[in-house]
C-alpha atoms as a PDB file:
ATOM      1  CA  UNK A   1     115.335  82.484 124.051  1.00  0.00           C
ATOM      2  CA  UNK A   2     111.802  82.660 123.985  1.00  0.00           C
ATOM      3  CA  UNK A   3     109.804  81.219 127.412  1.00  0.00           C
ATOM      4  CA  UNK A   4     108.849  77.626 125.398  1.00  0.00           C
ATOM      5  CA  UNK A   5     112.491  77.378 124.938  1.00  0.00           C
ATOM      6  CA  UNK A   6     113.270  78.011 128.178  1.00  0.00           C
ATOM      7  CA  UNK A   7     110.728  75.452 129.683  1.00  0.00           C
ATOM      8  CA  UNK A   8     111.867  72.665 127.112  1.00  0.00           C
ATOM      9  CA  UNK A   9     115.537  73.229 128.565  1.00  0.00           C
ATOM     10  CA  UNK A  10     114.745  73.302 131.991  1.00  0.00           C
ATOM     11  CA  UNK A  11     112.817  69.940 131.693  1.00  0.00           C
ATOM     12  CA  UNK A  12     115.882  68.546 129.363  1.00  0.00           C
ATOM     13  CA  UNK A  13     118.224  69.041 132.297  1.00  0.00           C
ATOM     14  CA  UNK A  14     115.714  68.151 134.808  1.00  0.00           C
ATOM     15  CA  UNK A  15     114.538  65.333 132.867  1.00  0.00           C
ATOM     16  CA  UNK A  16     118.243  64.129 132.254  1.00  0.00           C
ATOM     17  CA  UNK A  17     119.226  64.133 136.105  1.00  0.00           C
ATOM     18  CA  UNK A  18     115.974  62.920 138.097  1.00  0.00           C
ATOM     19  CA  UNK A  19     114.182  61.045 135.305  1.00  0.00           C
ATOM     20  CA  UNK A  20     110.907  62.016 134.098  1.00  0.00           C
ATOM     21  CA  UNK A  21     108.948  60.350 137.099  1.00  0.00           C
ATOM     22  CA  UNK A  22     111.472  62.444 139.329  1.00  0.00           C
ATOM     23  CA  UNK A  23     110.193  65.481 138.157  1.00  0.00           C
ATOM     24  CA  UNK A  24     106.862  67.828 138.488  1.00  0.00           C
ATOM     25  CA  UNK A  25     105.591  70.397 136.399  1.00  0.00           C
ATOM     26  CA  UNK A  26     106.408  72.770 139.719  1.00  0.00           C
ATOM     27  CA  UNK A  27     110.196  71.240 139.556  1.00  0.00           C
ATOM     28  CA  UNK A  28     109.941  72.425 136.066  1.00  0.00           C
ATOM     29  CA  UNK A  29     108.691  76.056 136.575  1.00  0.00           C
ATOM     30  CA  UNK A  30     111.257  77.281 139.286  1.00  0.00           C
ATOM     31  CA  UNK A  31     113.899  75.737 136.933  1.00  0.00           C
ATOM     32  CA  UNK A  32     112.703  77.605 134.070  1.00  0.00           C
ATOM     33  CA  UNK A  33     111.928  81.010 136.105  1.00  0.00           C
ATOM     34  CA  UNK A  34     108.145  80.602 136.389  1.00  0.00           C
ATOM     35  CA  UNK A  35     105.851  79.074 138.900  1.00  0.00           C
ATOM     36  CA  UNK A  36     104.912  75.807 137.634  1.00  0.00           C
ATOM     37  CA  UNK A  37     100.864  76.773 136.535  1.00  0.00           C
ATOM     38  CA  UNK A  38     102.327  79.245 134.545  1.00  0.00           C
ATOM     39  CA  UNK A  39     103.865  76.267 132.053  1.00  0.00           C
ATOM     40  CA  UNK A  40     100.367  75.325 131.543  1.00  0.00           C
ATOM     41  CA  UNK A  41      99.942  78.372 129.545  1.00  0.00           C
ATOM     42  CA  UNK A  42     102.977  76.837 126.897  1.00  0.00           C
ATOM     43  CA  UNK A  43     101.976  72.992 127.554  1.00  0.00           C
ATOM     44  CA  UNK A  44      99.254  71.146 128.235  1.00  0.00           C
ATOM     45  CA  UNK A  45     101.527  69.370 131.376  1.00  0.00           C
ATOM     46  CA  UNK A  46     104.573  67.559 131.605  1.00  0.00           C
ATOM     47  CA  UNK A  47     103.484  64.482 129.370  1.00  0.00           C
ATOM     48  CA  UNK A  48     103.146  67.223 126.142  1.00  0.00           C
ATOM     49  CA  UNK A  49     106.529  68.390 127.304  1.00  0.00           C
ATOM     50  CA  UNK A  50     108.468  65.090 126.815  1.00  0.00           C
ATOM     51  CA  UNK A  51     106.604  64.411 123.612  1.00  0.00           C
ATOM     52  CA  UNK A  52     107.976  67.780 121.932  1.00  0.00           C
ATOM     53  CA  UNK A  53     111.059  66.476 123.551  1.00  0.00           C
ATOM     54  CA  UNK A  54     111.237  63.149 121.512  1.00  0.00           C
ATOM     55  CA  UNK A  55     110.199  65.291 118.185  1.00  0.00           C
ATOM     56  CA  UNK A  56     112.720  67.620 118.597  1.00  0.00           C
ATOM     57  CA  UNK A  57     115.419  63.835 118.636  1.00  0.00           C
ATOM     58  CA  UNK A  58     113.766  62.653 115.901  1.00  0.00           C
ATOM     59  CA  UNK A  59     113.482  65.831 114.049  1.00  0.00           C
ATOM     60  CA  UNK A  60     117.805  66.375 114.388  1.00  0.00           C
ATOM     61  CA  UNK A  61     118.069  62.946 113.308  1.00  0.00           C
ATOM     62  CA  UNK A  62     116.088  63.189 110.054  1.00  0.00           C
ATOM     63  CA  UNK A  63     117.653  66.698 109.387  1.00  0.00           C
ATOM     64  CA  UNK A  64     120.919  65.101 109.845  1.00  0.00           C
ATOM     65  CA  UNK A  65     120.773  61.986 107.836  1.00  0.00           C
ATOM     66  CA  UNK A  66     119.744  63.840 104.629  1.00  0.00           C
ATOM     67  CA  UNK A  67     120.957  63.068 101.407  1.00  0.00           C
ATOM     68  CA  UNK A  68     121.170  60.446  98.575  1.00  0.00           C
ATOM     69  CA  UNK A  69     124.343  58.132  98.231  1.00  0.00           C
ATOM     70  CA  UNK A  70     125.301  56.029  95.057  1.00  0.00           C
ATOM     71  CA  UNK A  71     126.835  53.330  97.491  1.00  0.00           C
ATOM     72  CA  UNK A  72     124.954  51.702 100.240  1.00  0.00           C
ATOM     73  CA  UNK A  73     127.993  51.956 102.756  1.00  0.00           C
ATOM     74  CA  UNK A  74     128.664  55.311 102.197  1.00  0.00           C
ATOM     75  CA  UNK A  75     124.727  56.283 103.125  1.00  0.00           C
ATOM     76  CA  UNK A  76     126.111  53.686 106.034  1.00  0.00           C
ATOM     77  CA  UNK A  77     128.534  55.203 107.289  1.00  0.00           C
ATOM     78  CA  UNK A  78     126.700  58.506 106.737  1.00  0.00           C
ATOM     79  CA  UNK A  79     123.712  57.255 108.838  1.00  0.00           C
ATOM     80  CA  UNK A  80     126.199  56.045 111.846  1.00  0.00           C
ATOM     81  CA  UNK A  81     128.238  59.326 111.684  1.00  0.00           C
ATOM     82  CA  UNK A  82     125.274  61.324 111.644  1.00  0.00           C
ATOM     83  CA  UNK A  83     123.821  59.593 114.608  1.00  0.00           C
ATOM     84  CA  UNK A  84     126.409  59.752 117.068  1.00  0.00           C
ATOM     85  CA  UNK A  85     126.840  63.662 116.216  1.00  0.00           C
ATOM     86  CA  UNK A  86     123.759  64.304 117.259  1.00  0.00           C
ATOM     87  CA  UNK A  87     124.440  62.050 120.464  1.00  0.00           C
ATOM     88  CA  UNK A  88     127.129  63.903 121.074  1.00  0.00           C
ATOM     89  CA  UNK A  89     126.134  67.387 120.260  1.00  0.00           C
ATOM     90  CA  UNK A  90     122.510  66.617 122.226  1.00  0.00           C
ATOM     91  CA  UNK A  91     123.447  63.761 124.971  1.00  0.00           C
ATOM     92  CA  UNK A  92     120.984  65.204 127.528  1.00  0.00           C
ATOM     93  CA  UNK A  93     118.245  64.741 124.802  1.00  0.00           C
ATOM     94  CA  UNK A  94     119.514  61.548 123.427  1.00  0.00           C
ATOM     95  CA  UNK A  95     119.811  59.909 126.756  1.00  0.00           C
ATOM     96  CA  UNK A  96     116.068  61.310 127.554  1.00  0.00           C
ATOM     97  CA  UNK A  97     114.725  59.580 124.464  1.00  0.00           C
ATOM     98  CA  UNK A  98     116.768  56.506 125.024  1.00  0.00           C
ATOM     99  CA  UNK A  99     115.658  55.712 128.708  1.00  0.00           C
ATOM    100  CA  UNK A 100     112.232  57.709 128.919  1.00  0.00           C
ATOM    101  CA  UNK A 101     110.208  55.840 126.072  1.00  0.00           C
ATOM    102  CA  UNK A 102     108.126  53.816 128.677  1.00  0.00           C
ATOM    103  CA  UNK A 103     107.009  57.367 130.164  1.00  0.00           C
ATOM    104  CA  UNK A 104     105.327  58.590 127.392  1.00  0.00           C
ATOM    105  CA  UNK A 105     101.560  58.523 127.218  1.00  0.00           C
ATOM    106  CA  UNK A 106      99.217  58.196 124.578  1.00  0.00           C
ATOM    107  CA  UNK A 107      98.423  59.627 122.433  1.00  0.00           C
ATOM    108  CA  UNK A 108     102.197  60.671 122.205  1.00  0.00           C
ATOM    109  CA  UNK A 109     103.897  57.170 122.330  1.00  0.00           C
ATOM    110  CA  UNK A 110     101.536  56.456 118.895  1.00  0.00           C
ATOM    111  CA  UNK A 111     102.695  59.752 116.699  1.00  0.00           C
ATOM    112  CA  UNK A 112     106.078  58.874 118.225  1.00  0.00           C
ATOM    113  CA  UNK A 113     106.047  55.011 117.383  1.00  0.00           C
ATOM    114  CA  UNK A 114     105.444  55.728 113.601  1.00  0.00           C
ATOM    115  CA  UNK A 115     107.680  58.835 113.166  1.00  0.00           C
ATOM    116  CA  UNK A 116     110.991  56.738 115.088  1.00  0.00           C
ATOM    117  CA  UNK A 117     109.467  53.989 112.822  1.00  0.00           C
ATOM    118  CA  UNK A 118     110.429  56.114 109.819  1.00  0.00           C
ATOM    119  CA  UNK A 119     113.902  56.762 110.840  1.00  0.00           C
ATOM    120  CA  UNK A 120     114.669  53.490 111.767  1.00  0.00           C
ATOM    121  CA  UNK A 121     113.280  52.187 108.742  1.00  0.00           C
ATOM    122  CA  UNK A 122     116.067  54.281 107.034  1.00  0.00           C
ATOM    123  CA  UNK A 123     118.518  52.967 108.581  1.00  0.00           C
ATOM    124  CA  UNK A 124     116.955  48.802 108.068  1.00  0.00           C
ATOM    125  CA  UNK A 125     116.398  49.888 104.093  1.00  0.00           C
ATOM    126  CA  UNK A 126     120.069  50.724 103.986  1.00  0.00           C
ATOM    127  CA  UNK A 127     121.317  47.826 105.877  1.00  0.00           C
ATOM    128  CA  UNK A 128     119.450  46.020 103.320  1.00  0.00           C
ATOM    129  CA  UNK A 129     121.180  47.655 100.225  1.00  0.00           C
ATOM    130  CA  UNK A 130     124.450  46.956 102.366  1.00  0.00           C
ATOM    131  CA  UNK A 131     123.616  43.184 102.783  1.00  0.00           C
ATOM    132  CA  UNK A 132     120.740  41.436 100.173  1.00  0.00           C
ATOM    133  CA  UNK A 133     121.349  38.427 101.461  1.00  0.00           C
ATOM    134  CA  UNK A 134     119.896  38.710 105.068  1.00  0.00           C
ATOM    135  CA  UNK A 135     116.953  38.431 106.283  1.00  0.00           C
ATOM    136  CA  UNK A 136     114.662  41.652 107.196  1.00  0.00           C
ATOM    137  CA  UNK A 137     114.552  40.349 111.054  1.00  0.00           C
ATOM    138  CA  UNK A 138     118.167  40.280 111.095  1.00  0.00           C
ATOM    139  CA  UNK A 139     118.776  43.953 109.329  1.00  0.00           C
ATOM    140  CA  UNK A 140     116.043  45.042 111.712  1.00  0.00           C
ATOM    141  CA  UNK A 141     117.925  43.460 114.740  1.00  0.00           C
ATOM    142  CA  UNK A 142     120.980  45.061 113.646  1.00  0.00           C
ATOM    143  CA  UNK A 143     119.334  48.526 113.831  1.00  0.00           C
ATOM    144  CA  UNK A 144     118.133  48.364 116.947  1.00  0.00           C
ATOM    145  CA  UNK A 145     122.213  47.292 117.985  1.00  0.00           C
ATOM    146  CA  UNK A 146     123.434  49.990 116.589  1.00  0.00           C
ATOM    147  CA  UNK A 147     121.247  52.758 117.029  1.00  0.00           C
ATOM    148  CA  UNK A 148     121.382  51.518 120.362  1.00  0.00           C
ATOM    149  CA  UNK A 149     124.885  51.499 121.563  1.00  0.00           C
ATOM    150  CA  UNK A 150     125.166  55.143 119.961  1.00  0.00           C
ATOM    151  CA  UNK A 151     121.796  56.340 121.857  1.00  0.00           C
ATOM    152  CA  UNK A 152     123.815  54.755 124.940  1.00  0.00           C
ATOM    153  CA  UNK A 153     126.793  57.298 125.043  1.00  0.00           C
ATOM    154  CA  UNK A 154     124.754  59.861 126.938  1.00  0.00           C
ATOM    155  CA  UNK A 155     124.943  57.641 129.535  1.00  0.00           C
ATOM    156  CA  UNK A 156     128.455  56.255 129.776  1.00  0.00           C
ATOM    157  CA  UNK A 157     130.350  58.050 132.491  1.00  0.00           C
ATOM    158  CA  UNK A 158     132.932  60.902 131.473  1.00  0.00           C
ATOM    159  CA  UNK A 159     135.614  58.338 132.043  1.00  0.00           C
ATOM    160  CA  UNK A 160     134.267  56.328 129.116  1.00  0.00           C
ATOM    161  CA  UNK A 161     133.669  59.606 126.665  1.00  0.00           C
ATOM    162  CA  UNK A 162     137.853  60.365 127.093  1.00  0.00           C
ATOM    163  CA  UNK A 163     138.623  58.346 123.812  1.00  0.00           C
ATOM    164  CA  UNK A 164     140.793  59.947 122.135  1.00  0.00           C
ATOM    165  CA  UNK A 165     138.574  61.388 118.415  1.00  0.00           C
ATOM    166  CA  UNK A 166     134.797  59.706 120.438  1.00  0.00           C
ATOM    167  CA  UNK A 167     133.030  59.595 117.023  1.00  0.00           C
ATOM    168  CA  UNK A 168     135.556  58.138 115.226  1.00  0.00           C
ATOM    169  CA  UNK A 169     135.807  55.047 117.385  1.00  0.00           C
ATOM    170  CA  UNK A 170     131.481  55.417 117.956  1.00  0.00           C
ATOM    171  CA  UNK A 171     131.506  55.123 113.752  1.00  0.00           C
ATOM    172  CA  UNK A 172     134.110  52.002 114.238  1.00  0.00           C
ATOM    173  CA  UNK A 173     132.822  50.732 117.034  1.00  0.00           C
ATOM    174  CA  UNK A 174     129.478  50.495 114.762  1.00  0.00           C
ATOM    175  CA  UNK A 175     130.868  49.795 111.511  1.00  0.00           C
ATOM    176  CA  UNK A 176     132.323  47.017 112.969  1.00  0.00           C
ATOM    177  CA  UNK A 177     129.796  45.513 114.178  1.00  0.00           C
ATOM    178  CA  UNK A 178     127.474  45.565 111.687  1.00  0.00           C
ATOM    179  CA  UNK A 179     130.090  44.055 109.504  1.00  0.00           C
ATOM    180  CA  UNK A 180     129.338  41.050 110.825  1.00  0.00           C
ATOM    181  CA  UNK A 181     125.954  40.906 109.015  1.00  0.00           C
ATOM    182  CA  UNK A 182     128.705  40.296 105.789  1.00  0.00           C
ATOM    183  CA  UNK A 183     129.483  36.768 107.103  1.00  0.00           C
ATOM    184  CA  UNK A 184     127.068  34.465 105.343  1.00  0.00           C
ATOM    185  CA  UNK A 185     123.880  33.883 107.613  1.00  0.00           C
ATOM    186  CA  UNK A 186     123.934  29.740 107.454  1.00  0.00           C
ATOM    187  CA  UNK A 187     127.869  30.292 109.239  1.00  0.00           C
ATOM    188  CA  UNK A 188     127.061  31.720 113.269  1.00  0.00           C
ATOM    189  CA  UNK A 189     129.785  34.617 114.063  1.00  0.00           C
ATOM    190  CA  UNK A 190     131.685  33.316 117.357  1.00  0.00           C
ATOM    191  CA  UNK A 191     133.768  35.834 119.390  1.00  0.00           C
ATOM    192  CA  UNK A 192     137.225  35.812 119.795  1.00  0.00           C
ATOM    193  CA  UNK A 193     138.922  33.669 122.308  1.00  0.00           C
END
């Protein structure tokens, strides 16, 4: 592993259990096997660390959700499956991108902005093939759900992960929900009672 590597996984762990404000470049150095001014020679500081951090989620993502689909809810299903792999596979990462957005300066939070933009766009364009007849607010509501109760898993206690076959209930869990947008918009979905 080369020392960028190494750096990029110390701050993922580091990252994942004090939070980014929790942490210091030094913090990041002994972790990684170097004194902390020596990461300046890889990074510019800690705030060009968590930005190759959030390319690296988006990067999986887009990797993962490759592909072309004749049906809308098999691209769907695709898109939901291939999401909470990489939550799954990368939860230290995912949970980092999920709670750590605030942290990220500019001009990082801008390239970031419009390249999570484009993946979440993939996922609104589906849910539009999937359902014509609502509205782009709602698909785009609906994106943010879902991709956010999957991003959420790397934070649910170990307790919660012990379901029996995790991403076939996260791809349920998700399915389900967004199923909902197939009830016709004028008629409100009430819970069970």
């Amino acid at each position: 592993m080369g020392r960028d590597e190494t750096i990029l996984q110390a701050a993922t762990n580091l990252f994942y259990e004090k939070g980014f404000d929790g942490v210091g470049v030094d913090d990041i150095g002994s972790k990684a096997g170097i004194t902390g001014p020596a990461i300046y020679r890889h990074f510019k500081g800690k705030d060009e660390i968590l930005a190759t951090l959030f390319d690296r989620a988006v990067d999986a993502l887009l990797v993962r959700v490759g592909g072309t689909f004749d049906d809308p809810q098999d691209e769907l299903a695709h898109l939901i499956e291939a999401h909470a792999a990489f939550v799954l596979e990368h939860h230290k990462l995912a949970s980092i991108w999920w709670r750590e957005d605030r942290s990220l300066a500019q001009p990082y939070r801008r390239r970031h902005a419009r390249r999570e933009q484009q993946y979440l766009d993939m996922w609104t364009d589906c849910l539009a093939r999937c359902y014509p007849e609502r509205s782009r607010d709602e698909l785009t509501a609906a994106t943010f759900a879902a991709t956010g109760m999957l991003n959420s898993v790397g934070n649910w206690s170990r307790k919660a992960q012990q379901v029996d076959d995790l991403p076939d209930f996260l791809m349920q869990l998700a399915l389900g929900g967004l199923n909902v947008l197939a009830a016709p918009a004028d008629r409100p979905v009430r819970a069970a009672s």
